[in-house]
C-alpha atoms as a PDB file:
ATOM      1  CA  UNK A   1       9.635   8.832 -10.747  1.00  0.00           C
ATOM      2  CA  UNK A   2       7.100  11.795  -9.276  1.00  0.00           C
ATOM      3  CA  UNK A   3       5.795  11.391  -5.826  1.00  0.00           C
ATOM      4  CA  UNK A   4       2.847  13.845  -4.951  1.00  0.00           C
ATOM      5  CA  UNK A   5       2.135  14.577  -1.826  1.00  0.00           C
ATOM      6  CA  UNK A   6      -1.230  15.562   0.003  1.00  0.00           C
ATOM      7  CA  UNK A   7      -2.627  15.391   3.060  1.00  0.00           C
ATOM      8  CA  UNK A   8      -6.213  13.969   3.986  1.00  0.00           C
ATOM      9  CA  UNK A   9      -6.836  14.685   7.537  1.00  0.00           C
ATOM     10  CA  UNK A  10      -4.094  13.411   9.402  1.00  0.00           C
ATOM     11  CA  UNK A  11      -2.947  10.720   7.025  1.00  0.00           C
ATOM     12  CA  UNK A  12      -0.107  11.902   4.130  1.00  0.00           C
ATOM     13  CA  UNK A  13      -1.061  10.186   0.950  1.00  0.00           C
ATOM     14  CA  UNK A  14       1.709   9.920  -1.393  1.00  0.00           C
ATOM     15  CA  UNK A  15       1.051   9.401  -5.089  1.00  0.00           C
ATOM     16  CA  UNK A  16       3.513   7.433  -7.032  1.00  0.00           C
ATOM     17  CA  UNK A  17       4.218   7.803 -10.561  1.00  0.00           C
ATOM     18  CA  UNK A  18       6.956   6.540 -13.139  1.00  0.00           C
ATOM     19  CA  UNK A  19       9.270   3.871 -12.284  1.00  0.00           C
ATOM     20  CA  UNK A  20      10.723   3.014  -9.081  1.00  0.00           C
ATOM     21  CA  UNK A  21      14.476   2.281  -9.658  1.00  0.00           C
ATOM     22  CA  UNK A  22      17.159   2.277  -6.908  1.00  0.00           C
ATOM     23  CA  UNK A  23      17.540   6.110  -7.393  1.00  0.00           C
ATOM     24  CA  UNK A  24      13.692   6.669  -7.152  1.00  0.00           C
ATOM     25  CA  UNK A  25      13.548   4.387  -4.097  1.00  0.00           C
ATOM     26  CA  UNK A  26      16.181   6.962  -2.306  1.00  0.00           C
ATOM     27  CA  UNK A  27      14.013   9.170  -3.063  1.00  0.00           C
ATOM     28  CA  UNK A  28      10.780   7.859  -1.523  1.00  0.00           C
ATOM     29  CA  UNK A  29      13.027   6.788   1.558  1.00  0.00           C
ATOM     30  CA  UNK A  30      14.116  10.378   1.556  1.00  0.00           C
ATOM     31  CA  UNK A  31      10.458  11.845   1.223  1.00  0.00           C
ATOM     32  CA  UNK A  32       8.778   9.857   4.339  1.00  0.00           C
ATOM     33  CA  UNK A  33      12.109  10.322   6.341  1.00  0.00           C
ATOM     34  CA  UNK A  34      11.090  14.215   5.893  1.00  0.00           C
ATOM     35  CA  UNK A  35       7.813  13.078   6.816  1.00  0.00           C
ATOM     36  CA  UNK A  36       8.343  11.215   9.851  1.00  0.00           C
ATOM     37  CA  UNK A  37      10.698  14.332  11.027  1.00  0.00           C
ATOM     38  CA  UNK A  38       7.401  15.992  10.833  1.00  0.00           C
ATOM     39  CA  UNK A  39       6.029  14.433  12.909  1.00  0.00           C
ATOM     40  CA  UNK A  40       3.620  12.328  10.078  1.00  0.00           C
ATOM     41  CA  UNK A  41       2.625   9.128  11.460  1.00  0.00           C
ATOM     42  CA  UNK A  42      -0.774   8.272   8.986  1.00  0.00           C
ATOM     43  CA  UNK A  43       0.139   7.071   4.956  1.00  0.00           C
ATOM     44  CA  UNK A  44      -0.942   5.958   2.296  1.00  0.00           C
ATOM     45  CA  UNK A  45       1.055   5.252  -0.450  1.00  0.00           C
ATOM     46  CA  UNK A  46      -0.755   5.438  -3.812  1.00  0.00           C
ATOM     47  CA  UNK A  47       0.887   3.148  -6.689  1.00  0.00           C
ATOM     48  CA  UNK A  48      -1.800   3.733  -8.868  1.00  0.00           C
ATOM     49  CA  UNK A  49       0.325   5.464 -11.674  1.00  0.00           C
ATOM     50  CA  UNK A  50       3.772   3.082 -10.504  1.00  0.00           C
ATOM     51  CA  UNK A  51       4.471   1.546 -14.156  1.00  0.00           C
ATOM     52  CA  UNK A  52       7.780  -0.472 -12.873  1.00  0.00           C
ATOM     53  CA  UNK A  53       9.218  -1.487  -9.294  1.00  0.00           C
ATOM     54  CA  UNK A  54      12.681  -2.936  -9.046  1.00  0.00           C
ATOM     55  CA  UNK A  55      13.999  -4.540  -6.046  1.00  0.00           C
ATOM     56  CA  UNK A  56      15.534  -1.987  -4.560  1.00  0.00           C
ATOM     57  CA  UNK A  57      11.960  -0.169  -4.768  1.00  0.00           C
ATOM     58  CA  UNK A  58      10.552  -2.908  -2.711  1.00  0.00           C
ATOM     59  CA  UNK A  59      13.295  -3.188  -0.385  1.00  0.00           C
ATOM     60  CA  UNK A  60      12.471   0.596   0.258  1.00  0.00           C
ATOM     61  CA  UNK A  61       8.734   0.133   0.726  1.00  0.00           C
ATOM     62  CA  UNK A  62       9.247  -2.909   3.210  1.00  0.00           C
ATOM     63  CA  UNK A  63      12.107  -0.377   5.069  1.00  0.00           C
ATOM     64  CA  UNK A  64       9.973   2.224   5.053  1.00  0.00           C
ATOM     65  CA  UNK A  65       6.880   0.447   6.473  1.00  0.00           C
ATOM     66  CA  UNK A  66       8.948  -0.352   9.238  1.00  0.00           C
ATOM     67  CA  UNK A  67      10.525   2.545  10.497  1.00  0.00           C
ATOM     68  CA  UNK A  68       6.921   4.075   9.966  1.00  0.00           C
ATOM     69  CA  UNK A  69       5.538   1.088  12.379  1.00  0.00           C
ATOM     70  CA  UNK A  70       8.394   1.480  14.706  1.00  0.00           C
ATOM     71  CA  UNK A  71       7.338   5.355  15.679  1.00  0.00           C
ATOM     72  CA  UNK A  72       3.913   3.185  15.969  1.00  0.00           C
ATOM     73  CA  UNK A  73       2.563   4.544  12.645  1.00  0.00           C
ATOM     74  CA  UNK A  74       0.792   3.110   9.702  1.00  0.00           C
ATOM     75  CA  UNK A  75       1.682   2.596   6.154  1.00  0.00           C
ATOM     76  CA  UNK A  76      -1.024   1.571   3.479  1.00  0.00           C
ATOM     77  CA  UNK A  77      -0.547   1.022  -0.124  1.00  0.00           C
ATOM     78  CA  UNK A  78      -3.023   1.000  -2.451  1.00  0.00           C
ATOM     79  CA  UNK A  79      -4.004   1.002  -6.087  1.00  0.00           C
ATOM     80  CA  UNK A  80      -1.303  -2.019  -6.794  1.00  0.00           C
ATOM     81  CA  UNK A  81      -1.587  -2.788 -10.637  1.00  0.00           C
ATOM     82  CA  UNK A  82      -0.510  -4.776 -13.045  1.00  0.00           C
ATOM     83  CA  UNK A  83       3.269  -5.454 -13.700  1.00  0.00           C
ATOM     84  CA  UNK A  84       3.896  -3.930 -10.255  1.00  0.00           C
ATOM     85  CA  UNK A  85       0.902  -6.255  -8.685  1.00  0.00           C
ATOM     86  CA  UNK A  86       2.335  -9.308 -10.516  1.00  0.00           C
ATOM     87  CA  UNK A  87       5.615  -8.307  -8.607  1.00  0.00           C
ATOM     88  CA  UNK A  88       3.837  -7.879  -5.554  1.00  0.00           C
ATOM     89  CA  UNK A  89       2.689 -11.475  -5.872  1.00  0.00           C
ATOM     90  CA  UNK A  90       5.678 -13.224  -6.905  1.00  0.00           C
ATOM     91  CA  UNK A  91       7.461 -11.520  -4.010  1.00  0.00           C
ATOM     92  CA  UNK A  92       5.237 -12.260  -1.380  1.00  0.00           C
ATOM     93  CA  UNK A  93       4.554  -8.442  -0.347  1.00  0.00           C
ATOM     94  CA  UNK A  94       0.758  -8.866  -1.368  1.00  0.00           C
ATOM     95  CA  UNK A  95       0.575 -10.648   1.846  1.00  0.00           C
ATOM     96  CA  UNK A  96       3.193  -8.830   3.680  1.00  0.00           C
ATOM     97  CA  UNK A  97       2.098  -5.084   3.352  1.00  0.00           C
ATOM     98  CA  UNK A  98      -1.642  -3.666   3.622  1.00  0.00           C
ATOM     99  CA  UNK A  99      -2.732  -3.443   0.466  1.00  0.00           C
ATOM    100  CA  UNK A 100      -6.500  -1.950  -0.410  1.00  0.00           C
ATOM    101  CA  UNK A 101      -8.575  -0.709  -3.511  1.00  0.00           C
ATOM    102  CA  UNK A 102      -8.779   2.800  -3.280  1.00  0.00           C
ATOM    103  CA  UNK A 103      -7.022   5.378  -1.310  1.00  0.00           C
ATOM    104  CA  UNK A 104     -10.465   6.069   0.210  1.00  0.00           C
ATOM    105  CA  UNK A 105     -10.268   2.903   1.730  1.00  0.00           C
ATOM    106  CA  UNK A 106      -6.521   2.986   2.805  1.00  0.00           C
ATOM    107  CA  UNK A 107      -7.194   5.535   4.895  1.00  0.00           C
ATOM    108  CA  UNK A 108      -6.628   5.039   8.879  1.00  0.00           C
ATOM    109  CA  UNK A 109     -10.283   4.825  10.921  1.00  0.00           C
END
């Protein structure tokens, strides 16, 4: 898994691509920790090129939505595709997390 990072304004948009296995989740958890150290409050979280998520990969994304909300942040996802929108669905997490279209429309305001 690659995770490229950019910055819009004040939101961090994260582009994920590959597959996101327990070691990739680590190392998203590890990226918006760094982040939120920051002082980053604004994401977006791009899944547009995510071919695979695994459980632990939505266990991080639900974790990681939270700690973001907890430092009264926001967390969008967007782009949600095929297999990893079919998980999405069968888990529940398409009504759980903010999902939108485009990451021009994920973005805060």
């Amino acid at each position: 898994m690659q995770i490229e990072t950019s910055k819009i304004d004040q939101t961090v948009v994260l582009a994920i691509k590959g597959r996101m296995d327990v070691i990739a989740a680590m190392q998203y958890e590890k990226t918006i920790t760094e982040c939120l150290q920051r002082g980053d409050r604004q994401f977006v979280v791009d899944l547009d090129a995510l071919d695979y998520i695994s459980s632990a990969g939505l266990r991080s994304l639900l974790t990681t939505a939270k700690k973001i909300k907890e430092v009264k942040g926001t967390a969008n996802f967007c782009n949600v595709k095929g297999v990893v929108q079919e998980v999405f669905a069968m888990s529940g997490f398409d009504s759980i997390l903010p999902i939108f279209k485009s990451v021009k429309d994920a973005l805060p305001g």
